[in-house]
Protein backbone atom coordinates (compact mmCIF):
# COMPACT_ATOMS: atom_id res chain seq x y z
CA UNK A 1 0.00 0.00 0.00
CA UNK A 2 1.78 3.15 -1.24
CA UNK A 3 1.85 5.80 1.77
CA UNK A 4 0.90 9.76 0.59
CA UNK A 5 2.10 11.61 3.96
CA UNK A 6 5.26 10.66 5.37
CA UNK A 7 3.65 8.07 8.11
CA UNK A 8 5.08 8.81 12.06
CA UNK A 9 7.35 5.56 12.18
CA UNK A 10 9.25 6.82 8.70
CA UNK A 11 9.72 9.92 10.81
CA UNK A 12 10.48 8.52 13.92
CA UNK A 13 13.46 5.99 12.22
CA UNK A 14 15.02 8.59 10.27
CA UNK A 15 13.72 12.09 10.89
CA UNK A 16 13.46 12.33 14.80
CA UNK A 17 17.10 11.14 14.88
CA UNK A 18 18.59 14.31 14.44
CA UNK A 19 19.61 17.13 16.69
CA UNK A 20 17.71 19.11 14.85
CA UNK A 21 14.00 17.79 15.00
CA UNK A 22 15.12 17.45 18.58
CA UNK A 23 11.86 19.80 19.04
CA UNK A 24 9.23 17.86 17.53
CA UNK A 25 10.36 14.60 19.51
CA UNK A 26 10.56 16.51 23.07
CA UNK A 27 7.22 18.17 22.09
CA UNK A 28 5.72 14.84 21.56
CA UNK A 29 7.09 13.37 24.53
CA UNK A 30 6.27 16.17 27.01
CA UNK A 31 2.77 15.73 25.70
CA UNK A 32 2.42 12.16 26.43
CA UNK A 33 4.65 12.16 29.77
CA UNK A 34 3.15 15.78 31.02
CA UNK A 35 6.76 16.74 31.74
CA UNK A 36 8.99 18.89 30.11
CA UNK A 37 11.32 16.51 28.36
CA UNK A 38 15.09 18.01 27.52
CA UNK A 39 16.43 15.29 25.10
CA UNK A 40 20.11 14.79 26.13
CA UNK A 41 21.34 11.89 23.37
CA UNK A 42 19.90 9.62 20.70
CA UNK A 43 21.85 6.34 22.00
CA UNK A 44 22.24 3.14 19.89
CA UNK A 45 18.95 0.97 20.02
CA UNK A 46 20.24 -2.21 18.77
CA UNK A 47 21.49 -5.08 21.34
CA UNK A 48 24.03 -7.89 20.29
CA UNK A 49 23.38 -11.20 21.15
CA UNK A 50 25.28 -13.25 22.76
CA UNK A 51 24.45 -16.62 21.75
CA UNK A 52 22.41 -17.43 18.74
CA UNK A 53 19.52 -18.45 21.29
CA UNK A 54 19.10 -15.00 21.90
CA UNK A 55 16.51 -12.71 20.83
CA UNK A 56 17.86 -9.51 19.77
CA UNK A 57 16.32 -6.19 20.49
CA UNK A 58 15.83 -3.72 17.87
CA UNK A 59 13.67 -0.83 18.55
CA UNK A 60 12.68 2.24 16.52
CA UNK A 61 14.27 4.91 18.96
CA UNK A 62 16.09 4.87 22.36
CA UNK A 63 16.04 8.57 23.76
CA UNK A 64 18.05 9.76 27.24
CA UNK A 65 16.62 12.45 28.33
CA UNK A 66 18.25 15.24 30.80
CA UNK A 67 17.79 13.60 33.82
CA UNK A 68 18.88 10.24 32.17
CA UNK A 69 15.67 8.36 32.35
CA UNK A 70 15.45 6.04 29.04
CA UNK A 71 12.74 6.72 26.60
CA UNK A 72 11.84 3.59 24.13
CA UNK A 73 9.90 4.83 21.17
CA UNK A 74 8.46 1.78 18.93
CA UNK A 75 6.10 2.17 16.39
CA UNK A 76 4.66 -1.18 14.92
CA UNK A 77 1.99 -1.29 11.98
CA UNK A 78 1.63 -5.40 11.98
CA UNK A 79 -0.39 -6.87 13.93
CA UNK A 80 1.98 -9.32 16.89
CA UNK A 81 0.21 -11.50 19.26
CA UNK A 82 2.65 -11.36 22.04
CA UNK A 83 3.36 -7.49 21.64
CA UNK A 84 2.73 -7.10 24.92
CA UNK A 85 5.56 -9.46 26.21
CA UNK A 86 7.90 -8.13 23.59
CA UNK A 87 7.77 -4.76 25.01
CA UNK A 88 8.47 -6.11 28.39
CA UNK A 89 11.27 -7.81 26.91
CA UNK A 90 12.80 -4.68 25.36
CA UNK A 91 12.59 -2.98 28.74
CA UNK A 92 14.41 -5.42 30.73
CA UNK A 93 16.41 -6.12 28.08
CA UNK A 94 17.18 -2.15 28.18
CA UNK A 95 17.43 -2.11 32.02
CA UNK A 96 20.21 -4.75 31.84
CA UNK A 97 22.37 -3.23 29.32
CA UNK A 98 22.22 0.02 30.68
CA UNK A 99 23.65 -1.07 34.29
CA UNK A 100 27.64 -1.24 33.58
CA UNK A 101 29.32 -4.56 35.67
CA UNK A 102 30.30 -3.68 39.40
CA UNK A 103 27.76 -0.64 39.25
CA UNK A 104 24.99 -1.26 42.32
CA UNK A 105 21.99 -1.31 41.40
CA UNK A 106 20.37 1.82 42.66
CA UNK A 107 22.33 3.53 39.73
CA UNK A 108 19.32 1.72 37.45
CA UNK A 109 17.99 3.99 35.34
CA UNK A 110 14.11 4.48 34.78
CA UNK A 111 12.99 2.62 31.53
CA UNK A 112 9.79 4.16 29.73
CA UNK A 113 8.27 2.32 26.93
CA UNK A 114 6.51 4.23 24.16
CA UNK A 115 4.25 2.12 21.78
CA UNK A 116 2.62 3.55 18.62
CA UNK A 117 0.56 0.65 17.64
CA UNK A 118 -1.54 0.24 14.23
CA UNK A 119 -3.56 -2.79 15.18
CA UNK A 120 -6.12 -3.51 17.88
CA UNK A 121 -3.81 -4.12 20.92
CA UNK A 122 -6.54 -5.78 23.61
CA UNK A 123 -10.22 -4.71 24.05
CA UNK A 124 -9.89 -1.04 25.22
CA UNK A 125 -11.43 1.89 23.44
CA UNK A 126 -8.91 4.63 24.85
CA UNK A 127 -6.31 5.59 22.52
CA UNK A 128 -3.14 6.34 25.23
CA UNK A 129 -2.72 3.75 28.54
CA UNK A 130 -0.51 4.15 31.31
CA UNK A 131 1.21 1.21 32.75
CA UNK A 132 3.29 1.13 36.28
CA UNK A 133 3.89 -1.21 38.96
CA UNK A 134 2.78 -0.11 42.41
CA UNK A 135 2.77 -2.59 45.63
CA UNK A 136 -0.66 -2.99 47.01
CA UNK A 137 -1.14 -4.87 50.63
CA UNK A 138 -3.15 -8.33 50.23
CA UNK A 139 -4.69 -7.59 54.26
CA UNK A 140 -5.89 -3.74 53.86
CA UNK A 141 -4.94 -2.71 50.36
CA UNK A 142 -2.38 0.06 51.45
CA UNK A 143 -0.11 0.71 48.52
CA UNK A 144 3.94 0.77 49.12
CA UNK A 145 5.53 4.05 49.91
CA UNK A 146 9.06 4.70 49.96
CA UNK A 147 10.79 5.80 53.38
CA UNK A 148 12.34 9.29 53.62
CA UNK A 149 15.78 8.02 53.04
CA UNK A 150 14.64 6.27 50.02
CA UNK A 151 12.66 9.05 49.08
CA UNK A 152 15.88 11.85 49.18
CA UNK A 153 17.92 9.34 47.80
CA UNK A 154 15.77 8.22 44.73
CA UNK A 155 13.82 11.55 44.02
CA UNK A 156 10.84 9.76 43.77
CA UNK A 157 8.26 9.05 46.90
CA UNK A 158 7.03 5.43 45.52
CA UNK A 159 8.91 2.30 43.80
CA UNK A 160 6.39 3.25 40.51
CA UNK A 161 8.86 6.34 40.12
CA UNK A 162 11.55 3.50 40.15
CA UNK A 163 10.18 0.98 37.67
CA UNK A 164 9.90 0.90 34.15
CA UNK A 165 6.43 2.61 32.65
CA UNK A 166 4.71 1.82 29.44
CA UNK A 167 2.62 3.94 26.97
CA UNK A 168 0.24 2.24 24.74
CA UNK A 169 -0.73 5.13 21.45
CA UNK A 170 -3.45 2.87 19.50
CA UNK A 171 -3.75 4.84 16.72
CA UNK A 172 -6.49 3.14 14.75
CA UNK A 173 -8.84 4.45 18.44
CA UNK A 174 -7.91 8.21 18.06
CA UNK A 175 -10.99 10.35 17.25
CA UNK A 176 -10.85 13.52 15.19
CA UNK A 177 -10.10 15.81 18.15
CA UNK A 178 -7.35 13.88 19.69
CA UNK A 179 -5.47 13.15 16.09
CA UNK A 180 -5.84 16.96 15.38
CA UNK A 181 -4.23 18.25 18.53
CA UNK A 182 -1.36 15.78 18.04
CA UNK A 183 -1.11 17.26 14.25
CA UNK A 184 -0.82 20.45 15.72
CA UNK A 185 1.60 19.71 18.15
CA UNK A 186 3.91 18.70 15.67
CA UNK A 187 3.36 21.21 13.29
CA UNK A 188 3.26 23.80 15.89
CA UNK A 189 7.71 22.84 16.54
């Protein structure tokens, strides 16, 4: 099927790659996140395997931002029935290289996952879901804080602010409205 506009994953491989559409990605990203997102580097989003039993881990674009959180940005058009464990695979898998040998492990860095899907992805009608992990108590249903050590030492007050987060886009579910304002926000950079 020949494509008349230049489609978002043409742009996001090849385009958004460059220092200077730098704009247009952080304005896309600091829509979706509602944060101001300074885009630090463009790092290398391909992993080597090891073995040949491997799975290796290719994705569209891997973002640091400026306060080194990792930003995954995948945009798939074909429908793939484990999507869902894929993406959990590229964050882990993006968790584990990014943690140098003999470095502890609270110098982790915070993994989001960005998914631009063309296919139905589950039975929701919203087009944009959240994902985090939180730690709810079986007896009263209290969820997990962090202590105030943890808390001045992380920057974050809860272990969701620790642990990777995933954004599902299903495009084929945006009304007229909500694919308008994203137009606009990408014209407008």
């Amino acid at each position: 099927m020949a494509r008349k506009l230049v489609s978002f994953d043409w742009a996001v491989k090849r385009l958004l790659r460059s220092k200077v559409n730098f704009a247009v990605l952080e304005g896309f990203l600091s829509e979706l996140l509602k944060e101001d997102i300074k885009i630090q580097d463009v790092l290398e989003s391909e992993s080597n395997k090891d073995t040949r039993e491997q799975h290796q881990t290719r994705v569209d674009l891997l973002v640091k931002n400026s306060d080194g959180t990792l930003v995954i940005i995948e945009v798939q058009a074909d429908r793939q029935d484990d999507y869902l464990h894929r993406i959990l695979y590229g964050v882990s898998k993006c968790v584990v290289d990014n943690l140098p040998q003999g470095v502890s492990y609270d110098q982790i860095k915070k993994v989001i996952s960005v998914s631009v899907v063309y296919f139905n992805l589950g039975s929701g009608n919203d087009y944009v879901y959240q994902g985090t992990t939180s730690f709810r108590g079986l007896h009263i249903n209290d969820e997990l804080k962090l202590d105030e050590d943890q808390r001045l030492a992380y920057g974050v007050q809860t272990p969701a602010g620790l642990y990777p987060e995933y954004y599902l886009l299903k495009i084929n579910n945006f009304n007229d409205i909500a694919a308008m304002s994203l137009k606009l926000l990408i014209l407008s950079k």
